[in-house]
C-alpha atoms as a PDB file:
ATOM      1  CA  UNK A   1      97.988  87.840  88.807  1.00  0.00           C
ATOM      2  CA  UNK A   2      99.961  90.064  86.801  1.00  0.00           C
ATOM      3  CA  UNK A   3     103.116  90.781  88.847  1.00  0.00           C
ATOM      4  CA  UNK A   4     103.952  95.025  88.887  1.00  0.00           C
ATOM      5  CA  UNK A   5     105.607  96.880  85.932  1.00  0.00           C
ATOM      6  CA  UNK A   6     106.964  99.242  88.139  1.00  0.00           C
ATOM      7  CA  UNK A   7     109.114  99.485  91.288  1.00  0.00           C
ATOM      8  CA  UNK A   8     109.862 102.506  93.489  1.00  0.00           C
ATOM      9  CA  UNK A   9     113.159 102.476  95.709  1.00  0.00           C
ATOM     10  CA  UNK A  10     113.898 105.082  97.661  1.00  0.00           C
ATOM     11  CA  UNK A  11     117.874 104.500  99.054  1.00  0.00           C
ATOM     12  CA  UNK A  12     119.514 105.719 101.668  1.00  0.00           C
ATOM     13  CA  UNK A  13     120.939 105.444 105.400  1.00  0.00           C
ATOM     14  CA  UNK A  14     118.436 107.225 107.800  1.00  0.00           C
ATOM     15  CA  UNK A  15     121.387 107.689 110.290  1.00  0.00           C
ATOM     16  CA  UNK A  16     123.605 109.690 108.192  1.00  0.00           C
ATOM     17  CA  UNK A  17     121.511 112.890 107.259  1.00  0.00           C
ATOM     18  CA  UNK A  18     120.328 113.914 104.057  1.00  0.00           C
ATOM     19  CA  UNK A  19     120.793 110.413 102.738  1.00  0.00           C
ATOM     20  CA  UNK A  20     117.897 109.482 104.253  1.00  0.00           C
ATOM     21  CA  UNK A  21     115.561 111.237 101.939  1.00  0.00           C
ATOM     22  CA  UNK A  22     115.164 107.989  99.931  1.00  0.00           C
ATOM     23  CA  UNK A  23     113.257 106.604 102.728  1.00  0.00           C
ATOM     24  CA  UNK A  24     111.763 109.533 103.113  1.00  0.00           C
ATOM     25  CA  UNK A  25     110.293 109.873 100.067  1.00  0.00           C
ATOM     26  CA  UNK A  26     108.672 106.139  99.802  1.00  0.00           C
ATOM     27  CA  UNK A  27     107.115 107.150 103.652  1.00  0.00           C
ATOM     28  CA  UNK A  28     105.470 110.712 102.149  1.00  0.00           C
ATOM     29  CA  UNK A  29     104.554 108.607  98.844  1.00  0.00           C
ATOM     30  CA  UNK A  30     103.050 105.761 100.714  1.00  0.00           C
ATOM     31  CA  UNK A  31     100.845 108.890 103.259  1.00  0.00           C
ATOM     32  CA  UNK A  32      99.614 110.092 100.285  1.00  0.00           C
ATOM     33  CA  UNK A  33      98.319 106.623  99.226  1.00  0.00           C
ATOM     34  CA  UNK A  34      96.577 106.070 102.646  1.00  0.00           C
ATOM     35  CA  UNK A  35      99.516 103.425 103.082  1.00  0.00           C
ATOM     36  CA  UNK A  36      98.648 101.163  99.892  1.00  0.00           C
ATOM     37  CA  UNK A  37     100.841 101.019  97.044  1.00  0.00           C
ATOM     38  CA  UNK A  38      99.094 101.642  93.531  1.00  0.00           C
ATOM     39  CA  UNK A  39      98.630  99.107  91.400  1.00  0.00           C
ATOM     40  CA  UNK A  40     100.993  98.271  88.872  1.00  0.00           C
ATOM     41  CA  UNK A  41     103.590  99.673  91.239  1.00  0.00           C
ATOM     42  CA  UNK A  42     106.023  97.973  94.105  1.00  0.00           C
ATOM     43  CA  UNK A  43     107.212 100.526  96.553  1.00  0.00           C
ATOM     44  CA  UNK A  44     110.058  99.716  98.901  1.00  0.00           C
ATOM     45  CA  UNK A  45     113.517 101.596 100.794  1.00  0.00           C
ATOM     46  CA  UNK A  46     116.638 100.241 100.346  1.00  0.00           C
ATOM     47  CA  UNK A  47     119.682 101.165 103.025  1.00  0.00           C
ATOM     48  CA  UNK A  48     121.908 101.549 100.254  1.00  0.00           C
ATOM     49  CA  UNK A  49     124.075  98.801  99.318  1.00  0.00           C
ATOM     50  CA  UNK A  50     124.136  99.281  95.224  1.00  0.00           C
ATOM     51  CA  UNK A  51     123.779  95.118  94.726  1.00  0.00           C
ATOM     52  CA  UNK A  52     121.044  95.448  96.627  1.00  0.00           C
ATOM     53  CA  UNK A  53     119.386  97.612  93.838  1.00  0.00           C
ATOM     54  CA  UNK A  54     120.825  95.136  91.320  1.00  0.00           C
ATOM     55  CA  UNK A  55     118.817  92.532  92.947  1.00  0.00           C
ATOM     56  CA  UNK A  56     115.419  94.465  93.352  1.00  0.00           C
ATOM     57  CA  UNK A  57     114.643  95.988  89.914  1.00  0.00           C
ATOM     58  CA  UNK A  58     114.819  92.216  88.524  1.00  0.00           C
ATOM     59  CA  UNK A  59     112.076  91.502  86.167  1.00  0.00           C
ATOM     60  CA  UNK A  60     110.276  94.971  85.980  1.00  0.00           C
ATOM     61  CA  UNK A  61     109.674  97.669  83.229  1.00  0.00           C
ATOM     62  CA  UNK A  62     110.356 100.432  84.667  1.00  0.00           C
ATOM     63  CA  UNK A  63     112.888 101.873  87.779  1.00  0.00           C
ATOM     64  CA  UNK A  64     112.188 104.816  89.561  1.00  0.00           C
ATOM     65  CA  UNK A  65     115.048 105.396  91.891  1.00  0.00           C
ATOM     66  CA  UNK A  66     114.888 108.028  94.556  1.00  0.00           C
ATOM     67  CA  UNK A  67     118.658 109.249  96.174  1.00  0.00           C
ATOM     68  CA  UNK A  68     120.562 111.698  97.758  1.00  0.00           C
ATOM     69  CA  UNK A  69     123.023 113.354  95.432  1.00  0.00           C
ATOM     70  CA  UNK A  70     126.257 114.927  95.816  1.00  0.00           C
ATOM     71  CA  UNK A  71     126.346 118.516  97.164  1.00  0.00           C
ATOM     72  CA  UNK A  72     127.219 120.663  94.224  1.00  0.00           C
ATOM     73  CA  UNK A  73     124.977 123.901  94.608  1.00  0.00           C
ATOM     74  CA  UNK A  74     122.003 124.233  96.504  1.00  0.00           C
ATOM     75  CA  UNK A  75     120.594 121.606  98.897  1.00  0.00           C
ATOM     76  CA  UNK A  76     117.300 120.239  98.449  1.00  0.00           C
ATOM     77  CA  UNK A  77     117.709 120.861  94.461  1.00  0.00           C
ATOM     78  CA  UNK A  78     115.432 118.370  93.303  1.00  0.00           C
ATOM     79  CA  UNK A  79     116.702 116.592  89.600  1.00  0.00           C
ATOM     80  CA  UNK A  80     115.402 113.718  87.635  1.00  0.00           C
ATOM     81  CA  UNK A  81     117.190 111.718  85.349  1.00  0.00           C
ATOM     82  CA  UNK A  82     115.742 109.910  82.929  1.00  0.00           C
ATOM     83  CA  UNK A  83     118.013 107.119  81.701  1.00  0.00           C
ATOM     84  CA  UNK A  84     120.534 105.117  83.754  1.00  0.00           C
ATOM     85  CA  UNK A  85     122.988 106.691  81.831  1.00  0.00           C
ATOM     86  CA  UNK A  86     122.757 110.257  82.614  1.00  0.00           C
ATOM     87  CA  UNK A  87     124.720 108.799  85.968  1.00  0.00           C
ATOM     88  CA  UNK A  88     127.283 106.936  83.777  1.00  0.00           C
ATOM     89  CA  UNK A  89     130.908 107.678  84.908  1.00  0.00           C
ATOM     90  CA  UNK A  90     129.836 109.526  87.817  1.00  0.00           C
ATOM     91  CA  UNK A  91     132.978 109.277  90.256  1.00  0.00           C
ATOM     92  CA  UNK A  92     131.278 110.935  93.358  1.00  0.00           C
ATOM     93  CA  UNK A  93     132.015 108.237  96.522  1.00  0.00           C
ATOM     94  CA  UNK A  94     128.902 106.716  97.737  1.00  0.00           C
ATOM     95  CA  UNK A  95     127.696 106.033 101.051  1.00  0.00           C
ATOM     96  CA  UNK A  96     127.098 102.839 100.477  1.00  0.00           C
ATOM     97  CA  UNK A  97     128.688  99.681  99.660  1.00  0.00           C
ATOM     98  CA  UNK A  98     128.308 100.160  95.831  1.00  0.00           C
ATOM     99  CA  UNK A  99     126.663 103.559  94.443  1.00  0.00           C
ATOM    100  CA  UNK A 100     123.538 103.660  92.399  1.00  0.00           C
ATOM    101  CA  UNK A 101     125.313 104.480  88.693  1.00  0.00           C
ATOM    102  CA  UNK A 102     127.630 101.273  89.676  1.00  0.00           C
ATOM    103  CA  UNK A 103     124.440  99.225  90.018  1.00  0.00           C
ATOM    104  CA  UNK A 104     122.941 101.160  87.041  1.00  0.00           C
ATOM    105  CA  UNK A 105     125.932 100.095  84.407  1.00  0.00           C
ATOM    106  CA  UNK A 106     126.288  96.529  86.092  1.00  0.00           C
ATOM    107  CA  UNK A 107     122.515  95.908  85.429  1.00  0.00           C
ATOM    108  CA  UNK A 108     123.116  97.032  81.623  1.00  0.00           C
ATOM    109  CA  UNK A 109     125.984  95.468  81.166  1.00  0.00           C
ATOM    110  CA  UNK A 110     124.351  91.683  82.324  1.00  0.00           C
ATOM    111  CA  UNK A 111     121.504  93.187  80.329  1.00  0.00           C
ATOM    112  CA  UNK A 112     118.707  93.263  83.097  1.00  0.00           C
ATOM    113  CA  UNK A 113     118.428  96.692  83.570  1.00  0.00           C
ATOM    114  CA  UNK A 114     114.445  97.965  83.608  1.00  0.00           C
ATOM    115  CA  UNK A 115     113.635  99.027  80.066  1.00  0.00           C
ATOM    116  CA  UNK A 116     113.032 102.798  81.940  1.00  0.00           C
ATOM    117  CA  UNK A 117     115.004 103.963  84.653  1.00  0.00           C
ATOM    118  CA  UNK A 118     114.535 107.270  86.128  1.00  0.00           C
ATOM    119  CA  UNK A 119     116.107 108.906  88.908  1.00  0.00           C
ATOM    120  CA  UNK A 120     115.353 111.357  91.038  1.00  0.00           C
ATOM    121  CA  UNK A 121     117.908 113.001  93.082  1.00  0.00           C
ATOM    122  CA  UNK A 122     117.697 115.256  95.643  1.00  0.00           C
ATOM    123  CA  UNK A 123     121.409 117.390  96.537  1.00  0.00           C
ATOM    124  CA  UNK A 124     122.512 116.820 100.171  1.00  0.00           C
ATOM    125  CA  UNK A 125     123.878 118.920 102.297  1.00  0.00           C
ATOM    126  CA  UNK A 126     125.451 116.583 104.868  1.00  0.00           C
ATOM    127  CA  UNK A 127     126.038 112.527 105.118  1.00  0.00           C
ATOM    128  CA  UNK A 128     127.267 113.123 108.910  1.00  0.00           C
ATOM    129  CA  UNK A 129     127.269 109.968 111.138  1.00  0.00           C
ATOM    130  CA  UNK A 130     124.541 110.284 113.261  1.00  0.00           C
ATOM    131  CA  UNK A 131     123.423 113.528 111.790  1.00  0.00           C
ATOM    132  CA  UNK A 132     119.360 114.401 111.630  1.00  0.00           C
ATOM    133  CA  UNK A 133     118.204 115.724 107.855  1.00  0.00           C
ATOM    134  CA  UNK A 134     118.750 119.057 106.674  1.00  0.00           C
ATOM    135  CA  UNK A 135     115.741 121.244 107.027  1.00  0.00           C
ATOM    136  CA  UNK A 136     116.537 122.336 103.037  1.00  0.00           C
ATOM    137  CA  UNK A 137     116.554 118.878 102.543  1.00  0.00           C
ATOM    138  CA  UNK A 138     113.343 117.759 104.609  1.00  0.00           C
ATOM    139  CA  UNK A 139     111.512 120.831 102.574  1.00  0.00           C
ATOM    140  CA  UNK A 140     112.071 119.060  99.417  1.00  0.00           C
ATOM    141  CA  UNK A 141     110.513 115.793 100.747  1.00  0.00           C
ATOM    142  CA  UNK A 142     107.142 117.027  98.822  1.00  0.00           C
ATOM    143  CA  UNK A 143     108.787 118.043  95.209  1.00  0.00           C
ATOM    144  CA  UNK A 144     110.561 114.830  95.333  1.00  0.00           C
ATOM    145  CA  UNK A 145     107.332 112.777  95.678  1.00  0.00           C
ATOM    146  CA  UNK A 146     105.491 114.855  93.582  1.00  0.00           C
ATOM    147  CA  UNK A 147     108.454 114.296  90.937  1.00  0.00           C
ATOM    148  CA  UNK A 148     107.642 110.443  91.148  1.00  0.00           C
ATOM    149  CA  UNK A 149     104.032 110.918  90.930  1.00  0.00           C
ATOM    150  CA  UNK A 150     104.805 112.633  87.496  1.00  0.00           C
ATOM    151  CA  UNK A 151     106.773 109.789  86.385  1.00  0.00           C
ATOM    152  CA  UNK A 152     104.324 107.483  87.670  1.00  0.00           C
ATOM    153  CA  UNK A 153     101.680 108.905  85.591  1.00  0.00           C
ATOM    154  CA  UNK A 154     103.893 108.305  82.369  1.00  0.00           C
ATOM    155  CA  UNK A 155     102.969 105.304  80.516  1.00  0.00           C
ATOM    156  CA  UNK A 156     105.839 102.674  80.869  1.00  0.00           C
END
């Protein structure tokens, strides 16, 4: 069996607000599906913990990473980043233990970084303890999945 080329993490604490749209995501993906992954493609949600991620994406082509972002404009903005880099010396704190874009640069720097990485990030609007999503935030739940579908149907 040829293991997948392709893993899908959505990341994020479902207590905390927006930063649950990871998981979020992977549940609207996985609806669309009828609840099976596609083939060629692992599809999981992390809580958050950056070494975590480090861990996951070992031994596949291609990362698609799906995240709550920083609020700098308008929530629910929906962005995609296509190279680990475009996060590189991103200073914004992270709700969990290590952020994404630390994960990102330690996985390039012990060279096992995917050979595509693509992120999709969707701007929060609040990381509140005990907080329920934002409904700006919820509304982009679609355009984010529909975001990895696109990069899903790139070739890896």
């Amino acid at each position: 069996m040829i293991p997948p080329a392709t893993l899908v993490v959505g990341i994020g604490n479902e207590d905390r607000g927006d930063d649950a749209i990871g998981a979020q995501v992977v549940r609207a993906l996985l609806a669309r599906w009828d609840g099976a992954e596609r083939p060629g493609v692992d599809v999981r949600s992390l809580r958050g913990d950056g070494l975590a991620l480090l861990d996951a994406f070992q031994g596949y082509e291609r990362l698609v990473v799906v995240d709550a972002t920083a609020p700098d404009g308008a929530p629910g903005t929906v962005r995609c980043f296509r190279s680990a880099h475009a996060l590189r010396g991103t200073t914004t704190p992270s709700t969990h233990g290590w952020s994404v874009a630390e994960a990102l640069a330690l996985g390039d720097v012990l060279g096992s970084l995917p050979r595509r990485v693509v992120i999709v990030g969707v701007e929060a609007e609040t990381f509140a303890p005990g907080a329920v999503p934002s409904a700006r935030v919820r509304a982009a739940i679609e355009v984010a999945a529909d975001t990895v579908e696109t990069v899903l149907a790139e070739p890896t």
